[in-house]
Protein backbone atom coordinates (compact mmCIF):
# COMPACT_ATOMS: atom_id res chain seq x y z
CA UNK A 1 23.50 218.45 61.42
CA UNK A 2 24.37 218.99 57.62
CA UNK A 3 27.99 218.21 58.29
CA UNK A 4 27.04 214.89 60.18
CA UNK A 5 24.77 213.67 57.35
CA UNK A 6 27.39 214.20 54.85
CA UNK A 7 29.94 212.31 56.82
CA UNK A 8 27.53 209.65 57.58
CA UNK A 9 26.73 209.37 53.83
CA UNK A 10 30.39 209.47 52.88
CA UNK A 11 31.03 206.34 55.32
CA UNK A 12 28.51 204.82 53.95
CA UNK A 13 29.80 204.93 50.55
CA UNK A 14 33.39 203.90 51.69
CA UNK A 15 31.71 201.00 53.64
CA UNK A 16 29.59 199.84 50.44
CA UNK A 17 32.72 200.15 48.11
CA UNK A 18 34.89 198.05 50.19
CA UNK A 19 31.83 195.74 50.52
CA UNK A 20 32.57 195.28 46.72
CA UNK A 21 36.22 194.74 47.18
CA UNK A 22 35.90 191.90 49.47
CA UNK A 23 33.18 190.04 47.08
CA UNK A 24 34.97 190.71 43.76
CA UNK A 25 37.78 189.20 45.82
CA UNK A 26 36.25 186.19 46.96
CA UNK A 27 34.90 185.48 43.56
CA UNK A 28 38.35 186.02 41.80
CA UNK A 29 39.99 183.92 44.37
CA UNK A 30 37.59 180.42 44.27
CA UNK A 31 37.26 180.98 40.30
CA UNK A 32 40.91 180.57 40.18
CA UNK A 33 42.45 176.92 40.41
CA UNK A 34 46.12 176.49 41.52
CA UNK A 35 46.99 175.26 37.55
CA UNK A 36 45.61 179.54 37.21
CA UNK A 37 47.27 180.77 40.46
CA UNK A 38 50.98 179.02 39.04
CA UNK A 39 50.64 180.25 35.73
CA UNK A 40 49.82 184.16 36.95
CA UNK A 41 53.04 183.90 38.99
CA UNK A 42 55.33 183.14 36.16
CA UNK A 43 53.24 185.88 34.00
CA UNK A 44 53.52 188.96 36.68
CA UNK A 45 56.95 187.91 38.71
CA UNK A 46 56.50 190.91 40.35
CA UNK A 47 54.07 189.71 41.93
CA UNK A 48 54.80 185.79 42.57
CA UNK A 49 54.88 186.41 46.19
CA UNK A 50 51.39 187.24 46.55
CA UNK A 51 50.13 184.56 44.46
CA UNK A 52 52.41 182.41 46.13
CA UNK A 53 51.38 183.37 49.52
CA UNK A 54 47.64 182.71 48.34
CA UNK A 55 48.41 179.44 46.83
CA UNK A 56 49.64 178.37 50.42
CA UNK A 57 46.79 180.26 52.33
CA UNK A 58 43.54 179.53 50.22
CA UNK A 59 41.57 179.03 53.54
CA UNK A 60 42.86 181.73 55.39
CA UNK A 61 42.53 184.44 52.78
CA UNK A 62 39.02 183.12 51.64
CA UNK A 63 38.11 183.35 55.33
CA UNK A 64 39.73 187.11 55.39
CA UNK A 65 37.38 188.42 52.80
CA UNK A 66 34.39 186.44 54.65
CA UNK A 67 35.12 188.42 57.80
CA UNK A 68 35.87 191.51 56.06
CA UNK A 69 32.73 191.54 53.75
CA UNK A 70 30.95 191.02 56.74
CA UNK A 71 31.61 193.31 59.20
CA UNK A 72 31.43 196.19 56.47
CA UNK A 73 28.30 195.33 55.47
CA UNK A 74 26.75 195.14 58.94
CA UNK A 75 28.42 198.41 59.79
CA UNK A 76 26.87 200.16 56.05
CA UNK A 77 23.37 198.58 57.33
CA UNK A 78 24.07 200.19 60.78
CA UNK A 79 25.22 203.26 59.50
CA UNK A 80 22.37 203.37 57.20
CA UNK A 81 19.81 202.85 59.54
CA UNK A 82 20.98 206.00 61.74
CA UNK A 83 20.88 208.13 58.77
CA UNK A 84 17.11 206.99 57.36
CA UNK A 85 15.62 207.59 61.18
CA UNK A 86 17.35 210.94 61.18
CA UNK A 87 15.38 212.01 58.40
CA UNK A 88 12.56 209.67 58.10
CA UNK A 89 11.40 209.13 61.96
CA UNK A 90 9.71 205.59 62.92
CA UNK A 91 10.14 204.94 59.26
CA UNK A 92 13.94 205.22 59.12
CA UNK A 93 14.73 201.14 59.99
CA UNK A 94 12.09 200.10 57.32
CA UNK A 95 13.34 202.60 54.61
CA UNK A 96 16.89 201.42 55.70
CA UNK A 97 16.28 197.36 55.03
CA UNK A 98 14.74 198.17 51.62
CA UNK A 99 17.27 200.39 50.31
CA UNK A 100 20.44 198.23 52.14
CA UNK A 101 19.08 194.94 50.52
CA UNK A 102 18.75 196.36 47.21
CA UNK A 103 21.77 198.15 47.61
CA UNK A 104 24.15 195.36 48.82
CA UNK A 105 22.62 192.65 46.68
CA UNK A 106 22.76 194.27 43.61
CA UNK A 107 25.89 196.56 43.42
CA UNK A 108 27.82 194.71 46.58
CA UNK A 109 27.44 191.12 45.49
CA UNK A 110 25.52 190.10 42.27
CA UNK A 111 27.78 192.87 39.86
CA UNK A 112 31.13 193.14 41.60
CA UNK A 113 31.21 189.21 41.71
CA UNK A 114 29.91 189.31 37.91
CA UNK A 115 32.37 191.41 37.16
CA UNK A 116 35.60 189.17 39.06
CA UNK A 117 34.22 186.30 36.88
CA UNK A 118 34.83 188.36 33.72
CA UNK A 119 38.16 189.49 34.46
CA UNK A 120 39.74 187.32 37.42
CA UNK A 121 43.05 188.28 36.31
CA UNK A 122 42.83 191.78 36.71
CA UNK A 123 40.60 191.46 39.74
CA UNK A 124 43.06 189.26 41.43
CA UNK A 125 46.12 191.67 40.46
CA UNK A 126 44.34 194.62 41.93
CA UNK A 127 43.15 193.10 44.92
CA UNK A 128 45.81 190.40 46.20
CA UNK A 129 48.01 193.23 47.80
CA UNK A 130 45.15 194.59 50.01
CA UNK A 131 43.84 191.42 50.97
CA UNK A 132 47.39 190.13 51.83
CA UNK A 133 47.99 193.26 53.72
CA UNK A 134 44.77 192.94 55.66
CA UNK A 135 44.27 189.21 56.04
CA UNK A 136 47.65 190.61 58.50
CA UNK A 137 45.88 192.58 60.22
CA UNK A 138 43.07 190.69 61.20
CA UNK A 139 45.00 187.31 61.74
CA UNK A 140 44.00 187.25 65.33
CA UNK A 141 40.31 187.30 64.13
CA UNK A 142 41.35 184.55 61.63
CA UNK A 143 43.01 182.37 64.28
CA UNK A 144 39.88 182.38 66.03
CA UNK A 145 37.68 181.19 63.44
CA UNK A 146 39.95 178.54 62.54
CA UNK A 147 39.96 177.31 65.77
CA UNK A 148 36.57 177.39 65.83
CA UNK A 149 35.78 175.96 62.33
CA UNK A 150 37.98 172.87 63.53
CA UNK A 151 36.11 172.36 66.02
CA UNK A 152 32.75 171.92 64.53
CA UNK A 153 34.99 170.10 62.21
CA UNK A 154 35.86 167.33 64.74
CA UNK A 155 32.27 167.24 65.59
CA UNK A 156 30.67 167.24 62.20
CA UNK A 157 33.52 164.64 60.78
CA UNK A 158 34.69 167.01 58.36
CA UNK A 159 37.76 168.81 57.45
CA UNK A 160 36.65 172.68 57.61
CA UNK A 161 40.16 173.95 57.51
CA UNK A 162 41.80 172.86 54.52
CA UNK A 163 40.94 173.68 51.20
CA UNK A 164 41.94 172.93 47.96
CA UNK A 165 42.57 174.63 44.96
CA UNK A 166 42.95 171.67 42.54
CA UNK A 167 40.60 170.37 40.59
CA UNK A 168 38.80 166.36 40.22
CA UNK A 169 39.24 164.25 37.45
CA UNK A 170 35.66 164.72 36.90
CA UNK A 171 35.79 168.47 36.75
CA UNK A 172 38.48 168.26 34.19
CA UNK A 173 36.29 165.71 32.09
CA UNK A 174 33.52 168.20 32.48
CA UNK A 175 36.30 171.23 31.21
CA UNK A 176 37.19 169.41 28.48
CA UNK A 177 33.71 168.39 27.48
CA UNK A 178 32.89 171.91 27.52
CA UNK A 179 35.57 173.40 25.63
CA UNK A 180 34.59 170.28 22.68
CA UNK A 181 31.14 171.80 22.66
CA UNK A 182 32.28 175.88 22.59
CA UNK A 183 35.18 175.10 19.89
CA UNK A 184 38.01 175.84 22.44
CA UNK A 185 38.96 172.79 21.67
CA UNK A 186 39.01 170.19 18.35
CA UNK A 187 37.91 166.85 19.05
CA UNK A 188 41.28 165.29 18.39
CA UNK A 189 42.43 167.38 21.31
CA UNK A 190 39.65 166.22 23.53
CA UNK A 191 40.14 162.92 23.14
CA UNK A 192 43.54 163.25 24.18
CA UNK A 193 43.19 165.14 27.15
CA UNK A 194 40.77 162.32 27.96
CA UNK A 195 42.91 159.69 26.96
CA UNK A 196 45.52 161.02 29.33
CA UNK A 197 42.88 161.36 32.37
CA UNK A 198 41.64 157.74 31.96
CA UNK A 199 45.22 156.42 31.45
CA UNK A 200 46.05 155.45 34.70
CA UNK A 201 43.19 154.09 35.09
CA UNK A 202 43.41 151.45 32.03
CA UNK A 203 44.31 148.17 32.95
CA UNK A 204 47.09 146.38 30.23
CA UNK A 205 44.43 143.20 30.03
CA UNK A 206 42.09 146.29 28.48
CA UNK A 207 44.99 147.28 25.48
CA UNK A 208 47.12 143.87 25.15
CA UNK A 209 46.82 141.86 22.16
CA UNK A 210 45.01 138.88 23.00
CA UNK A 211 47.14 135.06 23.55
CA UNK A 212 45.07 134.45 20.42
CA UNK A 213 46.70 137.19 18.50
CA UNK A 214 50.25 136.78 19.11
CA UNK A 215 52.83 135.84 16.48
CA UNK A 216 55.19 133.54 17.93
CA UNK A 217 58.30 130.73 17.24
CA UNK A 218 59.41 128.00 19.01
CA UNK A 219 63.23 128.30 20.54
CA UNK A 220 64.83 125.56 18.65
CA UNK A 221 63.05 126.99 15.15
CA UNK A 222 65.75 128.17 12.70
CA UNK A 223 66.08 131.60 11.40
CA UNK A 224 64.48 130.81 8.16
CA UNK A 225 61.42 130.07 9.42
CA UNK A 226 61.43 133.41 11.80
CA UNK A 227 62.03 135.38 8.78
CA UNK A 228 58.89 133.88 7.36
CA UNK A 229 56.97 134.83 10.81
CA UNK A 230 58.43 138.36 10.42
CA UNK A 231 57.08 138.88 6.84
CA UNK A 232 53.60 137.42 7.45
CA UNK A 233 52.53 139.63 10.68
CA UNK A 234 54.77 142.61 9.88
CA UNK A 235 56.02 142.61 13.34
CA UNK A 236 59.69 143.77 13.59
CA UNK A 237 59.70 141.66 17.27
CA UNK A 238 57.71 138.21 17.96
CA UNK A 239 58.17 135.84 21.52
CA UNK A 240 60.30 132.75 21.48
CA UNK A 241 58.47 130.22 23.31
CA UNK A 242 59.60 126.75 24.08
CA UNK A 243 57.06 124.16 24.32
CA UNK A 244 54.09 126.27 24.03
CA UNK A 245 53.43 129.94 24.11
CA UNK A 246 52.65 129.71 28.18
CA UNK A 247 56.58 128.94 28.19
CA UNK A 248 58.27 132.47 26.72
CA UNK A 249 61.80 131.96 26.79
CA UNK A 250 62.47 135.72 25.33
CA UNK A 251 61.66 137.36 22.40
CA UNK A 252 63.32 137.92 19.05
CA UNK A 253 64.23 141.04 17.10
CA UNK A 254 63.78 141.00 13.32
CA UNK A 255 66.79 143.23 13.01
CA UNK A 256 69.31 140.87 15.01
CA UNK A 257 68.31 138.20 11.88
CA UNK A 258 69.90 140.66 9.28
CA UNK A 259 73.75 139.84 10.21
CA UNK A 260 73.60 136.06 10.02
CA UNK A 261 71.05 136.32 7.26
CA UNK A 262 74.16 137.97 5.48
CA UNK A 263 76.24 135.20 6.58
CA UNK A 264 73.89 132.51 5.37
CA UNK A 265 73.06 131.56 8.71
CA UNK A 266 69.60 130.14 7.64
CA UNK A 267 69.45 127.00 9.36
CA UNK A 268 70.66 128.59 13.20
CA UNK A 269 68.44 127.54 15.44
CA UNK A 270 66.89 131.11 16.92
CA UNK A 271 67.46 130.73 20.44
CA UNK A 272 71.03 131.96 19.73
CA UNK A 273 69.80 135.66 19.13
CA UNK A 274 66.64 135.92 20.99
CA UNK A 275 66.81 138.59 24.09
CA UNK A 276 65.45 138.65 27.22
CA UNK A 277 61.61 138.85 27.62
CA UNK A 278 60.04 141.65 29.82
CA UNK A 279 56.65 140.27 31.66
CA UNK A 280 54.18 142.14 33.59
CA UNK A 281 50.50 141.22 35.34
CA UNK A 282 47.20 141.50 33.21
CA UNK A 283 46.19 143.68 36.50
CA UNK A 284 48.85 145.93 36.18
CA UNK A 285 47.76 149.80 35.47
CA UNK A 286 49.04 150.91 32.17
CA UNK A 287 51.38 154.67 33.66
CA UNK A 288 53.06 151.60 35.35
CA UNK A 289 53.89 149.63 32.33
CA UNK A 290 55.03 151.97 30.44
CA UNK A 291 57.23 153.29 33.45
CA UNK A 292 58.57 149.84 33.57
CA UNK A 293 59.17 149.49 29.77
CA UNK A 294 60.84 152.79 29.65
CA UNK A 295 62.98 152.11 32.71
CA UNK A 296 63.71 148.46 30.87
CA UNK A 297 64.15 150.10 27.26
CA UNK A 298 61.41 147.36 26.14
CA UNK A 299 59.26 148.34 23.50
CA UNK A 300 56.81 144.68 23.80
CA UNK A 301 56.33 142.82 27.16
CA UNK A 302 54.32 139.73 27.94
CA UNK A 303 51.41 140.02 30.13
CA UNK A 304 51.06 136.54 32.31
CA UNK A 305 47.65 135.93 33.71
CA UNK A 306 46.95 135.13 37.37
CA UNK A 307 47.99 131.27 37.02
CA UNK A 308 51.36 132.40 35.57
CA UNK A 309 49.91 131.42 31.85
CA UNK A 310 50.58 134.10 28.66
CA UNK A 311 47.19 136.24 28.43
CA UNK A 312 48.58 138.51 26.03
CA UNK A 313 51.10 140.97 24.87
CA UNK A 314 51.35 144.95 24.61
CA UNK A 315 53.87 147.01 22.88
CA UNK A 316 54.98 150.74 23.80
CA UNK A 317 52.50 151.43 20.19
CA UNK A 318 49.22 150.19 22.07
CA UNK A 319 50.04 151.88 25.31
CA UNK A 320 50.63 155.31 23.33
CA UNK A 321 47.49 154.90 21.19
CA UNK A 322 45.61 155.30 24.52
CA UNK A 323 46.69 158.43 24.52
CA UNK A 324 46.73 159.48 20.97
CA UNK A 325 44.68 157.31 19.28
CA UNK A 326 45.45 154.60 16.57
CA UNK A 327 48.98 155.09 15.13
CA UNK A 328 49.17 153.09 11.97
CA UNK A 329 53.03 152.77 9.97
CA UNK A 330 53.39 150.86 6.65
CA UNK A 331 52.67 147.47 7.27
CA UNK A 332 49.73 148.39 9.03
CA UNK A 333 46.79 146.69 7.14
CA UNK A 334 43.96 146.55 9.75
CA UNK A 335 40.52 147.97 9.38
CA UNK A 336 38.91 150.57 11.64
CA UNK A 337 37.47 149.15 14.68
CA UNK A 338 34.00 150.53 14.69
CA UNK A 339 32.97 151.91 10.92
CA UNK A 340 29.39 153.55 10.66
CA UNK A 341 27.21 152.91 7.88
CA UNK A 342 24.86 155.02 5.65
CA UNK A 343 21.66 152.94 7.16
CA UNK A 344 22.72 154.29 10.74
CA UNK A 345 24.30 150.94 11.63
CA UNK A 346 27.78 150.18 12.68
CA UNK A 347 30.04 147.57 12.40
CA UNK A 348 32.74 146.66 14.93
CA UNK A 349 35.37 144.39 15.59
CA UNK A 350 34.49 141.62 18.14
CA UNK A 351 37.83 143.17 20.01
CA UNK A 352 36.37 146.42 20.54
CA UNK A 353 36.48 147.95 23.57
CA UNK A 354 33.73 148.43 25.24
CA UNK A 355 34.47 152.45 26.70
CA UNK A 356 35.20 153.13 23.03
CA UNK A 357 32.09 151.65 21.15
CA UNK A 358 29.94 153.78 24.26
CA UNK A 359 31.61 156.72 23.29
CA UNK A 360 30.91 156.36 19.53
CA UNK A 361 27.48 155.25 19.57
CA UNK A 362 26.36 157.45 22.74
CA UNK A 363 25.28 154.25 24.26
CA UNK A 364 26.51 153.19 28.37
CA UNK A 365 26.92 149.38 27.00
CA UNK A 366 30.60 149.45 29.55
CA UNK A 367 28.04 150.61 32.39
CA UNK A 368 25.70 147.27 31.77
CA UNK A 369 28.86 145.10 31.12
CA UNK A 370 31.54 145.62 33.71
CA UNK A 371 32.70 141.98 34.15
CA UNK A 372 33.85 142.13 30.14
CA UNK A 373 36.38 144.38 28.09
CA UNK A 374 35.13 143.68 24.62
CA UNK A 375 32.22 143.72 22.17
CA UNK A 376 32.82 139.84 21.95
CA UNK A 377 32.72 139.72 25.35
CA UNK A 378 29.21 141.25 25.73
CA UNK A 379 27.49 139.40 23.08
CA UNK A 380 29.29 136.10 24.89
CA UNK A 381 27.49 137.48 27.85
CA UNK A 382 23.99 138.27 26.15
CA UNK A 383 23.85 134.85 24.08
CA UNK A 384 24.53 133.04 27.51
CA UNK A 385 26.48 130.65 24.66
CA UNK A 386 28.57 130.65 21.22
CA UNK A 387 26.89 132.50 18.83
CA UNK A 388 27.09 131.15 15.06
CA UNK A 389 27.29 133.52 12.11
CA UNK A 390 24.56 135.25 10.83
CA UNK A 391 22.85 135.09 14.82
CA UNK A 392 21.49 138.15 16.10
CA UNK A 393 20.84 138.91 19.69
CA UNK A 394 19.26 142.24 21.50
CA UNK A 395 19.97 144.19 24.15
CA UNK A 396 17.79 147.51 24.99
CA UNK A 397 16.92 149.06 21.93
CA UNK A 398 19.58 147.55 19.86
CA UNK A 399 20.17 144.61 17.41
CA UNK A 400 23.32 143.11 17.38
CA UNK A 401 24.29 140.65 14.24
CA UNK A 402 27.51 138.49 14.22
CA UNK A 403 28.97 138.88 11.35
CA UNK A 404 32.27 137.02 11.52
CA UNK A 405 33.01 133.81 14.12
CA UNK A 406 36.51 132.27 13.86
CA UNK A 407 37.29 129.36 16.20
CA UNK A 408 34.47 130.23 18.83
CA UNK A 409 35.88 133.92 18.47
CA UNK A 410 33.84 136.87 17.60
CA UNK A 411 35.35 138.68 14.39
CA UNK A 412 32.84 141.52 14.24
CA UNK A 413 29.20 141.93 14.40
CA UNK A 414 26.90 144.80 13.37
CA UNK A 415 24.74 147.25 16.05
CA UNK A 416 21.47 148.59 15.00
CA UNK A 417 18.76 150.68 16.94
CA UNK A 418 15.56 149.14 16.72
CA UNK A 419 13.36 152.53 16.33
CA UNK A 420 10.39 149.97 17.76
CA UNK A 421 11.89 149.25 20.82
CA UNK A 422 13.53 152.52 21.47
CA UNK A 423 10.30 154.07 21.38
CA UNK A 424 9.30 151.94 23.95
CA UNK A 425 12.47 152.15 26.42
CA UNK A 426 11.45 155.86 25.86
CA UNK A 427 7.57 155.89 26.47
């Protein structure tokens, strides 16, 4: 009797340990991504088969510890049951429910799944083998569930079978956001990682210099008068246009002016030693620009609206400062575009966009605005007309002030909380 009460206790042990396994398993395996999984491979090479192999079988292995961490807990709680009515009687089943739920919850699931989140790596190292090995054994079980899981799938309209390892843009933004607030990461990092997230997402209408902006000379124009274009916007590259900037007929490089500069070449009409133009849409995603600018070894391209007219024009420089933020060389001379003063105000730049003046005053005004890019844009949109300087308009708890109006075109404008009506937005 002695001898079949220490065997039934030493099963039960076994049973309860590899109860353990399979959850520290489990946990190791969905706290992993595939970016983890890839990276583990190259560190332990040794071992790149098994990661491998659970790279390609997420579903299947995930499903192996399922079954496994199953059946040996059903077997501990029948095992455990036989031994508590062998020494407690009637009482042995109610004994054996306490003790088995306190038992599996706490050292089968709640610490050995603690403990995998701790130290996946090691977890994963020691337990990939065995789990490979028996995720072998039991494929016939495995098979079956699949077969079964896409069949509920069918019926439920969901894919039960296939599961990913990567991760959503939206997890990644919450990663990121994360490691900003723990110090894992500086801010200038952050907003990089972001910058790279949201870039295919950016339309070139939403980082092109505005038609307004652009620098530009007319094709029969002589080289004197290019030069003098050159020097006032600092631009090392301007459009040649022909009879009006709608009509780009290519675009001229400062440095192709040097040679017949040297000459004395003054008075040459420009068209000579302008290049070809690159255009693209004002719809076009900005990953595809740049892929085309690359490809075309174009560092500026004109962006044509939708009736074939010039909207704008974006240079390799504003595409990589979506990335990296503003890049500024020596001829830069421009002002910051949103600068925050010492009353708790800001003032921005009419051409603000309107993602980046949410993000630095914490305020959703992009999620209120979507038919407009721009701080001008939005107070165009609030006024309902042209707003003259000195006019201030509201929206929610802030105060908006033009400051600047050029030729119907918002310069800049000051944004102020109005503690009054924040307080009641908030009550």
């Amino acid at each position: 009797m002695s001898s079949d009460l220490a065997g039934s206790t030493a099963l039960l042990a076994v049973l309860m340990l590899l109860s353990a396994y399979f959850s520290a398993s489990e946990t190791s395996i969905t706290a992993a991504g595939k970016g983890k999984l890839l990276a583990l491979s190259d560190e332990h090479p040794h071992r790149k088969k098994d990661f491998l192999w659970l790279i390609n079988n997420m579903a299947k292995s995930i499903n192996a510890t399922l079954i496994g961490n199953n059946f040996v807990n059903i077997a501990a709680s029948a095992v455990a049951t036989t031994l508590s009515i062998r020494l407690f009687g009637a009482l042995g089943p109610f004994y054996a429910v306490v003790a088995m739920t306190v038992a599996i919850v706490i050292f089968c699931e709640i610490l050995p799944k603690n403990v995998a989140i701790a130290n996946r790596e090691r977890v994963l190292l020691f337990c990939l083998p065995y789990l490979r090995t028996f995720s072998l054994v039991i494929r016939p079980v495995t098979a079956l569930v699949t077969l079964i899981l896409r069949g509920l799938g069918a019926l439920l309209g969901m894919d039960l079978i296939n599961y990913s390892a990567l991760i959503s843009r939206e997890e990644i933004d919450h990663i990121v956001a994360q490691g900003s607030i723990t110090g894992a990461l500086e801010e200038d990092e952050r907003k990089m990682i972001h910058g790279v997230i949201a870039f295919e997402e950016t339309r070139v209408s939403e980082v092109m210099s505005p038609r307004i902006d652009i620098y530009s000379i007319d094709v029969e124009d002589p080289i004197s008068d290019a030069v003098k274009i050159f020097l006032e916007s600092g631009h090392s590259r301007i459009p040649v246009h022909k009879e009006d900037i709608d009509d780009v007929a290519g675009l001229l490089y400062a440095k192709d002016l040097l040679e017949p500069l040297v000459r004395g070449e003054q008075d040459t009409s420009v068209s000579k030693y302008m290049r070809q133009a690159l255009f693209v849409p004002e719809t076009m995603k900005t990953d595809e620009a740049l892929d085309i600018m690359k490809k075309s070894k174009k560092h500026i391209a004109i962006v044509v609206d939708e009736y074939g007219g010039t909207a704008g024009l974006i240079t390799l420089e504003d595409l990589l400062e979506e990335i990296v933020g503003d890049i500024q060389d020596e001829y830069d001379t421009e002002i910051p575009e949103i600068l925050e003063g010492q009353d708790g105000s800001f003032t921005a730049q009419g051409q603000v966009n309107l993602e980046d003046l949410a993000e630095t005053l914490g305020y959703p005004f992009n999620e209120h605005f979507e038919e407009v890019d721009t701080l001008g844009g939005m107070i165009l949109m609030i006024s309902g007309n042209f707003p003259h300087k000195g006019q201030t308009v509201t929206f929610g708890p802030w105060d908006i002030k033009v400051l600047d109006v050029q030729s119907h075109r918002i310069m800049s404008a000051r944004l102020k909380i109005n503690e009054e009506r924040e307080a009641s937005d908030i009550s």
